[in-house]
C-alpha atoms as a PDB file:
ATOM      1  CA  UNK A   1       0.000   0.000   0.000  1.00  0.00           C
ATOM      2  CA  UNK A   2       1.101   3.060  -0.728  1.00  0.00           C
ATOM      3  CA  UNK A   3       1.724   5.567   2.283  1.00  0.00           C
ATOM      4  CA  UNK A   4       0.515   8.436   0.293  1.00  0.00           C
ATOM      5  CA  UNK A   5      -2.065   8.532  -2.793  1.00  0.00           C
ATOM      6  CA  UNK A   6      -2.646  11.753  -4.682  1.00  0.00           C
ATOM      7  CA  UNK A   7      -5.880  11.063  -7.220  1.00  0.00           C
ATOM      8  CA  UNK A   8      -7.033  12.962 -10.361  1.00  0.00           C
ATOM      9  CA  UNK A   9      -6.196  16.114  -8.174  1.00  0.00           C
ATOM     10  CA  UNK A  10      -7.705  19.696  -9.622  1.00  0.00           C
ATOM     11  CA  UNK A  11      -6.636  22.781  -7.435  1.00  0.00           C
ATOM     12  CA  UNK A  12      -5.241  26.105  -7.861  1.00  0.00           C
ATOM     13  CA  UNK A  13      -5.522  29.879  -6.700  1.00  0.00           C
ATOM     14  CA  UNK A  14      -8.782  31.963  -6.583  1.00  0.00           C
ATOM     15  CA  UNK A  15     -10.320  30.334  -9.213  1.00  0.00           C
ATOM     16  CA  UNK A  16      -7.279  29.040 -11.239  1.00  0.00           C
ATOM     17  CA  UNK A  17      -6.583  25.945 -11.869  1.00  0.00           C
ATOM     18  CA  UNK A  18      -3.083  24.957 -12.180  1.00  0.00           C
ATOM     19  CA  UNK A  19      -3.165  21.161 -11.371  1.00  0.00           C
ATOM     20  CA  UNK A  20      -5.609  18.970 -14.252  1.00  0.00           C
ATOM     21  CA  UNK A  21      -5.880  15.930 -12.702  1.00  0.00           C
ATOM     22  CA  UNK A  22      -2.273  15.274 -11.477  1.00  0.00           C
ATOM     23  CA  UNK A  23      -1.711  11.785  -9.539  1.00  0.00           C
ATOM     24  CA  UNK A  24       1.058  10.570  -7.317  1.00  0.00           C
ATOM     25  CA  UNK A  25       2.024   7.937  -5.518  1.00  0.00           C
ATOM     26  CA  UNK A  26       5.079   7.537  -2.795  1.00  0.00           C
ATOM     27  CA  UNK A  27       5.459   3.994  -0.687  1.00  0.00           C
ATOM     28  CA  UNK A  28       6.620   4.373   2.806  1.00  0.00           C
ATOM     29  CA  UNK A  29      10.680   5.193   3.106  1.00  0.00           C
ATOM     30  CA  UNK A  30      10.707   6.375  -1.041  1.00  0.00           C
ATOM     31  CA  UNK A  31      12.335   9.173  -2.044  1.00  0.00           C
ATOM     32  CA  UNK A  32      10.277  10.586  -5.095  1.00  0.00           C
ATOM     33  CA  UNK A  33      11.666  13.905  -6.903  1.00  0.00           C
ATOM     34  CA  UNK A  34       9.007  15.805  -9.096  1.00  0.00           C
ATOM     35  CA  UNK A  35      10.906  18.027 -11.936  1.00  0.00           C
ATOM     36  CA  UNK A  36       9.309  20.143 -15.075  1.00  0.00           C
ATOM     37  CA  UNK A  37       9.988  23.478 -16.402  1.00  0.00           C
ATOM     38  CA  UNK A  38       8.547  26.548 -14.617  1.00  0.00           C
ATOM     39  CA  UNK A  39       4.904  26.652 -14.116  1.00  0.00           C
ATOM     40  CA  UNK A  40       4.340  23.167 -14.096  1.00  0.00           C
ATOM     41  CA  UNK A  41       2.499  23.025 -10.939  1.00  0.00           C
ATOM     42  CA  UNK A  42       5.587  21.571  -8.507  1.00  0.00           C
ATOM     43  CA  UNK A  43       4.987  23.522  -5.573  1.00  0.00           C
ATOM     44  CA  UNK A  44       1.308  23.585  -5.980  1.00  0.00           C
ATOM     45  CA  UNK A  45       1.271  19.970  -5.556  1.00  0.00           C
ATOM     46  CA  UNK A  46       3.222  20.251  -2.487  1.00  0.00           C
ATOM     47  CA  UNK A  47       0.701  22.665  -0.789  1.00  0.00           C
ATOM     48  CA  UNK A  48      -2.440  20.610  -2.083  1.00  0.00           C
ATOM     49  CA  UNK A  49      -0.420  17.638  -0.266  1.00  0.00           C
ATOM     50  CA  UNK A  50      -0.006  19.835   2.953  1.00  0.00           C
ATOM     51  CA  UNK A  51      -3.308  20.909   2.540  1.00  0.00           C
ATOM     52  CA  UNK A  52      -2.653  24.370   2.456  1.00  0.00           C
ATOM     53  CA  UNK A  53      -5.218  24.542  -0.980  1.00  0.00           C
ATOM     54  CA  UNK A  54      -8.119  23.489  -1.274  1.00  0.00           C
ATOM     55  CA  UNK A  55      -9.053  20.505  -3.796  1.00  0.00           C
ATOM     56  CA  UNK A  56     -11.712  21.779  -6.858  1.00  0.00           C
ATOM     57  CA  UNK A  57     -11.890  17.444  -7.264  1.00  0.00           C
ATOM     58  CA  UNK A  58      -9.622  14.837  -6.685  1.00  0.00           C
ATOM     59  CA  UNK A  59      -8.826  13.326  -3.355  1.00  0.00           C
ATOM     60  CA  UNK A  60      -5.633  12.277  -0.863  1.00  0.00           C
ATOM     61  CA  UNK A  61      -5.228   9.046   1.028  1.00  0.00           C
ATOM     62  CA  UNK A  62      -2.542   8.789   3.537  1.00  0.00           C
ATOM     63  CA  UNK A  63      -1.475   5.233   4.974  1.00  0.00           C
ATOM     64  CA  UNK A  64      -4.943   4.196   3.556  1.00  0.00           C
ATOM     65  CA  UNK A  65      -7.141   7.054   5.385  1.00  0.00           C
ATOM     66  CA  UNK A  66      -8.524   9.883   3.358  1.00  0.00           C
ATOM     67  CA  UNK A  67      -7.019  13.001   4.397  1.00  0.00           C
ATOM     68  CA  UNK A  68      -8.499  15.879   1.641  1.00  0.00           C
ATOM     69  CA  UNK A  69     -11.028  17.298   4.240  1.00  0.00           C
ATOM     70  CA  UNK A  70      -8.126  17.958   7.368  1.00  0.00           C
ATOM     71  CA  UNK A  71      -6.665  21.112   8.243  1.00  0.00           C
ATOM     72  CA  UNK A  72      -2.463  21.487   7.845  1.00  0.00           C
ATOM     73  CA  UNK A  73      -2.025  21.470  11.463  1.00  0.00           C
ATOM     74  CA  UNK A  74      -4.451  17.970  11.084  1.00  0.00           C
ATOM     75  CA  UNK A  75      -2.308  16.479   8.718  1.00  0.00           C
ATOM     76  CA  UNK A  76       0.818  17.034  11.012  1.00  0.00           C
ATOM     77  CA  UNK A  77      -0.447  15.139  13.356  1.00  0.00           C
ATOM     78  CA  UNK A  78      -1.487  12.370  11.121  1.00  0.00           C
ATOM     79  CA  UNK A  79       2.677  12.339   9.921  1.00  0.00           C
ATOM     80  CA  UNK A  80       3.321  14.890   7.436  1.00  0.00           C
ATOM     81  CA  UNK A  81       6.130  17.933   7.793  1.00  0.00           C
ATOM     82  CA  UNK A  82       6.372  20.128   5.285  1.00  0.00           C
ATOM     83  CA  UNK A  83       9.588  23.115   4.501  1.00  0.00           C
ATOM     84  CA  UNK A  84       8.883  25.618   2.070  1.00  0.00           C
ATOM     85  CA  UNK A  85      11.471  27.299  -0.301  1.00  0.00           C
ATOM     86  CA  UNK A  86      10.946  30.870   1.462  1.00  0.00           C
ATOM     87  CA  UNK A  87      10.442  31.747   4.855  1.00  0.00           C
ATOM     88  CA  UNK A  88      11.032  28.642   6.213  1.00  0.00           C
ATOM     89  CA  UNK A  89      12.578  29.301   9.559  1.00  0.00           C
ATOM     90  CA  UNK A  90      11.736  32.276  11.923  1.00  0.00           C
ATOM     91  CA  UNK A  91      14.921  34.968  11.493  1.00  0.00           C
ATOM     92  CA  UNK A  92      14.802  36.886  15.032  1.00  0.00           C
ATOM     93  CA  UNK A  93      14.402  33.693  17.109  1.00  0.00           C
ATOM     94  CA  UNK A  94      17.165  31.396  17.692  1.00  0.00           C
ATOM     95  CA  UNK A  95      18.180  27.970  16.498  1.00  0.00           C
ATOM     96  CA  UNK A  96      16.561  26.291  19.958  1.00  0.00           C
ATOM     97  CA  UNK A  97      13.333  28.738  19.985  1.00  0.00           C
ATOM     98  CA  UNK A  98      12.967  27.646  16.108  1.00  0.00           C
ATOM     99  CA  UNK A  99      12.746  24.201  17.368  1.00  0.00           C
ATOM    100  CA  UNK A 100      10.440  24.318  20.583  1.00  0.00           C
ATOM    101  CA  UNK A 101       8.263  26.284  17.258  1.00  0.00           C
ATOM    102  CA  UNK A 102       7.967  22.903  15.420  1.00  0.00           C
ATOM    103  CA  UNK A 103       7.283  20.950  18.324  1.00  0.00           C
ATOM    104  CA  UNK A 104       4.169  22.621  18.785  1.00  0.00           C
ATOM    105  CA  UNK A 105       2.287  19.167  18.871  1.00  0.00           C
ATOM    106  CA  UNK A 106       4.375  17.300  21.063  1.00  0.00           C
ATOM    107  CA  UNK A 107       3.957  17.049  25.130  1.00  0.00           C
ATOM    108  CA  UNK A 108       5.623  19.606  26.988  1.00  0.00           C
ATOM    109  CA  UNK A 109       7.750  17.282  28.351  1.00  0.00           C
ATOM    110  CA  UNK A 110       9.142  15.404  25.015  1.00  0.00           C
ATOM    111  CA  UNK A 111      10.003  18.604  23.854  1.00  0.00           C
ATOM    112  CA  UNK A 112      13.814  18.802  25.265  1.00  0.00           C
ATOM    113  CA  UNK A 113      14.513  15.493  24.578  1.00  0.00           C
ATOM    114  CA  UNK A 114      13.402  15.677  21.127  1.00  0.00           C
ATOM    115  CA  UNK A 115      15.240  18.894  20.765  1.00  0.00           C
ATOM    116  CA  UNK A 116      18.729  16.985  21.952  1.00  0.00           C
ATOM    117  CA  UNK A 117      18.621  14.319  19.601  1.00  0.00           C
ATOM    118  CA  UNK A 118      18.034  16.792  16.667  1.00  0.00           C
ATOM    119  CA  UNK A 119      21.134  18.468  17.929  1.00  0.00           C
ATOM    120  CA  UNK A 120      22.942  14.889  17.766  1.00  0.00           C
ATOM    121  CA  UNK A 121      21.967  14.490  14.156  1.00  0.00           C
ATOM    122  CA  UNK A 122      22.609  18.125  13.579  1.00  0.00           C
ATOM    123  CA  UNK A 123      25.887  18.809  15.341  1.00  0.00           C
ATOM    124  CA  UNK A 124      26.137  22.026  13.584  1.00  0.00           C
ATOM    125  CA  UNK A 125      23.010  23.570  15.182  1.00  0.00           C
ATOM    126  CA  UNK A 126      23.971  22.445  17.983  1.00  0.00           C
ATOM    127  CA  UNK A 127      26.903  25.235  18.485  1.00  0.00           C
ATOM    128  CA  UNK A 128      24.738  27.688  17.288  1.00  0.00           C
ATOM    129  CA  UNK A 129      21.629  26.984  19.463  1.00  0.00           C
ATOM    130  CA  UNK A 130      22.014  30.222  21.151  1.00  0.00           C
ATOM    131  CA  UNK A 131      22.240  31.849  17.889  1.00  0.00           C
ATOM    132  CA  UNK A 132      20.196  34.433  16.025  1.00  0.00           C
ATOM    133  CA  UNK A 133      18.948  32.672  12.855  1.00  0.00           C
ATOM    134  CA  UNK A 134      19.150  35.822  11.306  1.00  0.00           C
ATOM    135  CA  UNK A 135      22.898  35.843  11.377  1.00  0.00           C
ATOM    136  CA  UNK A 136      22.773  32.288  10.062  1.00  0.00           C
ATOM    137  CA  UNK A 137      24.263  31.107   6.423  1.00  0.00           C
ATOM    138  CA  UNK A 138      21.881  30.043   3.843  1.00  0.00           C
ATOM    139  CA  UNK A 139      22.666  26.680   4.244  1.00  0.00           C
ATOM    140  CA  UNK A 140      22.463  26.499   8.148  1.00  0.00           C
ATOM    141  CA  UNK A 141      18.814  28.091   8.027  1.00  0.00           C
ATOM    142  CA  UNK A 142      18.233  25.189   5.517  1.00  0.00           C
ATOM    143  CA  UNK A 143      19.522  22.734   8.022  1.00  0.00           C
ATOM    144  CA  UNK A 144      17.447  24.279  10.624  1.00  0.00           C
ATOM    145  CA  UNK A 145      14.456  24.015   8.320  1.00  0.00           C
ATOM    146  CA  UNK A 146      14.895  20.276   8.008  1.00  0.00           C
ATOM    147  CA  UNK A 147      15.834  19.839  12.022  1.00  0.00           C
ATOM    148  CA  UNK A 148      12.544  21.053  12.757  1.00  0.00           C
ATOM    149  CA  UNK A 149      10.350  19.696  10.207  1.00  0.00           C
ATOM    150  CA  UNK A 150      11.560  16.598  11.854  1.00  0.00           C
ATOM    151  CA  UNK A 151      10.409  17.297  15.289  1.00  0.00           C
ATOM    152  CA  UNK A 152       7.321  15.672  14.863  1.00  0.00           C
ATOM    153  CA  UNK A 153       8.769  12.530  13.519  1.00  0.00           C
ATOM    154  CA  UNK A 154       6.828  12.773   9.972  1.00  0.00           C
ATOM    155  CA  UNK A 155       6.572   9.525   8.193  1.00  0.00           C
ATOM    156  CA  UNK A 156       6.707  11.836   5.117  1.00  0.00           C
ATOM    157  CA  UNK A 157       9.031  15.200   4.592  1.00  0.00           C
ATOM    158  CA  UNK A 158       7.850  17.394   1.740  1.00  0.00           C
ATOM    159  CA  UNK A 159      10.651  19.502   0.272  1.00  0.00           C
ATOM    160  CA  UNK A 160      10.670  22.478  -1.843  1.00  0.00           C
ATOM    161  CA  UNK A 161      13.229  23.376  -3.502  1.00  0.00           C
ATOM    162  CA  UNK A 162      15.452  23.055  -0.705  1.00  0.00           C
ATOM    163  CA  UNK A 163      18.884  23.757  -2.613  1.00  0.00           C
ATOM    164  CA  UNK A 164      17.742  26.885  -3.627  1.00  0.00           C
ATOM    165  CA  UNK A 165      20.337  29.405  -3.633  1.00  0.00           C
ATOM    166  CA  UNK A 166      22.784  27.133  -1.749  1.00  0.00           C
ATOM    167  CA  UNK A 167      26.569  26.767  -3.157  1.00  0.00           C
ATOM    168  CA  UNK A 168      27.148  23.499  -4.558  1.00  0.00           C
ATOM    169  CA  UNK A 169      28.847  22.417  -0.990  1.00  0.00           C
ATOM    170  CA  UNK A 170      25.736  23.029   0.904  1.00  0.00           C
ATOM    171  CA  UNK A 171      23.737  21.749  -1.837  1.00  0.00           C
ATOM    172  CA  UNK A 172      25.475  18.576  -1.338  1.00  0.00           C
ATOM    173  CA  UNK A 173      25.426  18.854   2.447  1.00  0.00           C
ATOM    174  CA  UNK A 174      21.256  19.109   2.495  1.00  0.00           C
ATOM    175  CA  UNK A 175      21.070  16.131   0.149  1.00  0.00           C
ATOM    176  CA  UNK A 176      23.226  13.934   2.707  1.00  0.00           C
ATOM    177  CA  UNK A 177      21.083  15.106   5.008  1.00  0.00           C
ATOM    178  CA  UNK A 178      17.963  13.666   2.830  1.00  0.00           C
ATOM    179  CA  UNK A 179      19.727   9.990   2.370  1.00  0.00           C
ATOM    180  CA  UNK A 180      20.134  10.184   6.374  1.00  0.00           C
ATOM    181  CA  UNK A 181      16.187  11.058   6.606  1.00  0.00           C
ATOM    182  CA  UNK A 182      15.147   8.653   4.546  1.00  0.00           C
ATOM    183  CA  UNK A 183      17.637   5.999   5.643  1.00  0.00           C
ATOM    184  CA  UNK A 184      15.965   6.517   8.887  1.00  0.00           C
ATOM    185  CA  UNK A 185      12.893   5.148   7.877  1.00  0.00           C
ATOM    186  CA  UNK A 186      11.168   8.547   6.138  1.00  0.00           C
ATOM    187  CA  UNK A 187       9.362   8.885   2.947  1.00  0.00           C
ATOM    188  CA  UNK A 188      10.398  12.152   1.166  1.00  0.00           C
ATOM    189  CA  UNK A 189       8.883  13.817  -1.997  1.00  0.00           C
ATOM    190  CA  UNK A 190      10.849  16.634  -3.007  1.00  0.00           C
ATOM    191  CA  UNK A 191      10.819  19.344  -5.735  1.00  0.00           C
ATOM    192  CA  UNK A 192      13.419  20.472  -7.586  1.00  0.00           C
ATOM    193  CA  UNK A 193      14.505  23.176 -10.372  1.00  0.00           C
ATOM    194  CA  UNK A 194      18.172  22.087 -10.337  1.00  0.00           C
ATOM    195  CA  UNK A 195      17.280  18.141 -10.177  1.00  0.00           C
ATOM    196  CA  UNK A 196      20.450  16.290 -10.849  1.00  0.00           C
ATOM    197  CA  UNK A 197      21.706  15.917  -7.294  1.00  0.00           C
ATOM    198  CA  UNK A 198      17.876  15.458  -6.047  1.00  0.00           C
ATOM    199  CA  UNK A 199      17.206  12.334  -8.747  1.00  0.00           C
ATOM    200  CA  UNK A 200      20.598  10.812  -7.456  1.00  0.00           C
ATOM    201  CA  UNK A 201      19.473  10.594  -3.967  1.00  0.00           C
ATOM    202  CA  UNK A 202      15.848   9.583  -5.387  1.00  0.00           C
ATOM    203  CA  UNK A 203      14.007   5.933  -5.697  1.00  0.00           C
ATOM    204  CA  UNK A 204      11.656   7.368  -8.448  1.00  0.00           C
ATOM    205  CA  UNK A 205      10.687  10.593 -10.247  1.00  0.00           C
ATOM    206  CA  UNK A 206       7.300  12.421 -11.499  1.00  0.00           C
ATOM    207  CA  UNK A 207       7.581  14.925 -14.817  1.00  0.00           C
ATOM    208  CA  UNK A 208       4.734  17.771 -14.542  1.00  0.00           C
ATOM    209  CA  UNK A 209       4.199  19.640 -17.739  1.00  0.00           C
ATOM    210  CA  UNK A 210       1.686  22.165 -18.079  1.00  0.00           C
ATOM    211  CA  UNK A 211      -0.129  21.203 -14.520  1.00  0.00           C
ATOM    212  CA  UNK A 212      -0.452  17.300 -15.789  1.00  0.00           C
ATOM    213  CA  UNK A 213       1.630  14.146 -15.070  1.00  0.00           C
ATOM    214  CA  UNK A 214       4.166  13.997 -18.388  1.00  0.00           C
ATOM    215  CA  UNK A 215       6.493  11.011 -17.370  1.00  0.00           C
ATOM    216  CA  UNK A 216       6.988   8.779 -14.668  1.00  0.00           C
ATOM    217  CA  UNK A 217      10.399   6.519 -13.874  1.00  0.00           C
ATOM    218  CA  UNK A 218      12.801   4.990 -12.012  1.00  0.00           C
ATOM    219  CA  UNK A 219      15.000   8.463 -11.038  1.00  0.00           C
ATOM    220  CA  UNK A 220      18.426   6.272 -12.182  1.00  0.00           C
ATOM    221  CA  UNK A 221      16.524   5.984 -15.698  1.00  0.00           C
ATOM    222  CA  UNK A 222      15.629   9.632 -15.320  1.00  0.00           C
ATOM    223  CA  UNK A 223      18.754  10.872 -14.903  1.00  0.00           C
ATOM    224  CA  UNK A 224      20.275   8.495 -17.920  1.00  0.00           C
ATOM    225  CA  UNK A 225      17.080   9.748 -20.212  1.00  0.00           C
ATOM    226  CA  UNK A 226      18.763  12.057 -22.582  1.00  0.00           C
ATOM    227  CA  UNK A 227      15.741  13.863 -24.186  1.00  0.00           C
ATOM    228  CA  UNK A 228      14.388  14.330 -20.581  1.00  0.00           C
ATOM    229  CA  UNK A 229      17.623  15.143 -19.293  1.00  0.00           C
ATOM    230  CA  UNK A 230      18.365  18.043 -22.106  1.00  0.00           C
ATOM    231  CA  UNK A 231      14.684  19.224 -21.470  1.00  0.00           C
ATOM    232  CA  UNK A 232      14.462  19.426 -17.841  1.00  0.00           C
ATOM    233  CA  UNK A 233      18.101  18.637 -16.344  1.00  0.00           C
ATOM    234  CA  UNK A 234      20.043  21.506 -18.695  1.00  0.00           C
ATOM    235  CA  UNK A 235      22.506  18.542 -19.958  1.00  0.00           C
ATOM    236  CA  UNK A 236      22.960  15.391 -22.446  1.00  0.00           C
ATOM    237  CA  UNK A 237      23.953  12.279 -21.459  1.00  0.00           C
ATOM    238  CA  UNK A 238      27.331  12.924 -22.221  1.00  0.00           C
ATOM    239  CA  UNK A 239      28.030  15.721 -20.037  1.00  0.00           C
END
């Protein structure tokens, strides 16, 4: 079964649509990358998953209940964190008042606890705890955003563009942190403008064109596809 089930889904803004019917899939502890040009509907999908838009049809199961009626803050609780491209941490609190944020939902008193073994996984937060996050790098804010994402202990992470405007070291440093994630037992979906490092960390991959499913593969067959590659990844297979 598959942990989450996205169906014929038709959203979009005021009146908009911008998703025609798009379906997904993701089985529990799969990493699934969704690519396509600009436009396509990537992030859209994302917030229709979170819940943050409202379906015009179409329908969401998670671990086989149907969650398309539940509120974001609902479908947290049910096991689903998601971290936005922008504004994704809060800039004038610090890295340990960013986390007590996220674990809104837990008991009081799992809180700390939770908090410490974030800061084991995340040893880098850890000596800045104290810090401002607005004094943070790029990368480190991204960091934080995963850290507490996780402080619910989602079954599935929702990513959006989450290298955005990193260097390529970072970059690489948030997708080791995405193999850890999921080698922990975590399903991840995560979308992606610059996709190569993102499909090589990924189980599978999702094309949207236009605000409809355009392909659907294995993300090693993805990444070794060259017209999809030239159209989508900026490079042949011969790069």
């Amino acid at each position: 079964m598959a942990l989450i089930n996205v169906d014929n889904m038709h959203t979009g803004y005021d009146g908009t649509e911008v998703l025609h019917g798009v379906s997904l899939q993701v089985d529990d502890r799969e990493v699934v990358t969704i690519i396509g040009p600009n436009g396509a509907g990537k992030s859209t999908l994302l917030k229709a998953i979170m819940g943050y838009l409202t379906p015009y049809s179409g329908d969401i199961h998670f671990d086989g209940e149907e969650i398309t009626p539940l509120r974001p803050d609902q479908r947290v609780s049910q096991g689903i964190a998601y971290v936005p491209q922008l504004e994704n941490v809060f800039p004038s609190l610090t890295v340990e008042e960013n986390l007590i944020m996220g674990g809104y939902l837990l008991p009081r008193g799992q809180v700390k606890g939770k908090i410490n073994e974030l800061y084991a996984r995340f040893p880098r937060l850890a000596e800045r705890k104290r810090q401002r996050v607005r004094t943070m790098s790029g990368g480190e804010r991204q960091m934080l955003a995963l850290a507490r994402a996780l402080m619910t202990e989602p079954r599935l992470l929702l990513l959006d563009e989450p290298s955005a405007a990193l260097s390529p070291r970072m970059a690489g440093e948030v997708f080791e942190k995405v193999v850890e994630i999921n080698e922990q037992g975590k399903a991840v979906i995560i979308v992606e403008q610059e996709a190569q490092r993102s499909l090589e960390v990924s189980h599978r991959c999702y094309v949207l064109v236009d605000g409809c499913n355009a392909f659907e593969d294995l993300a090693e067959k993805v990444l070794h596809n060259e017209k999809i590659r030239e159209a989508y990844l900026g490079a042949s297979e011969t790069d």
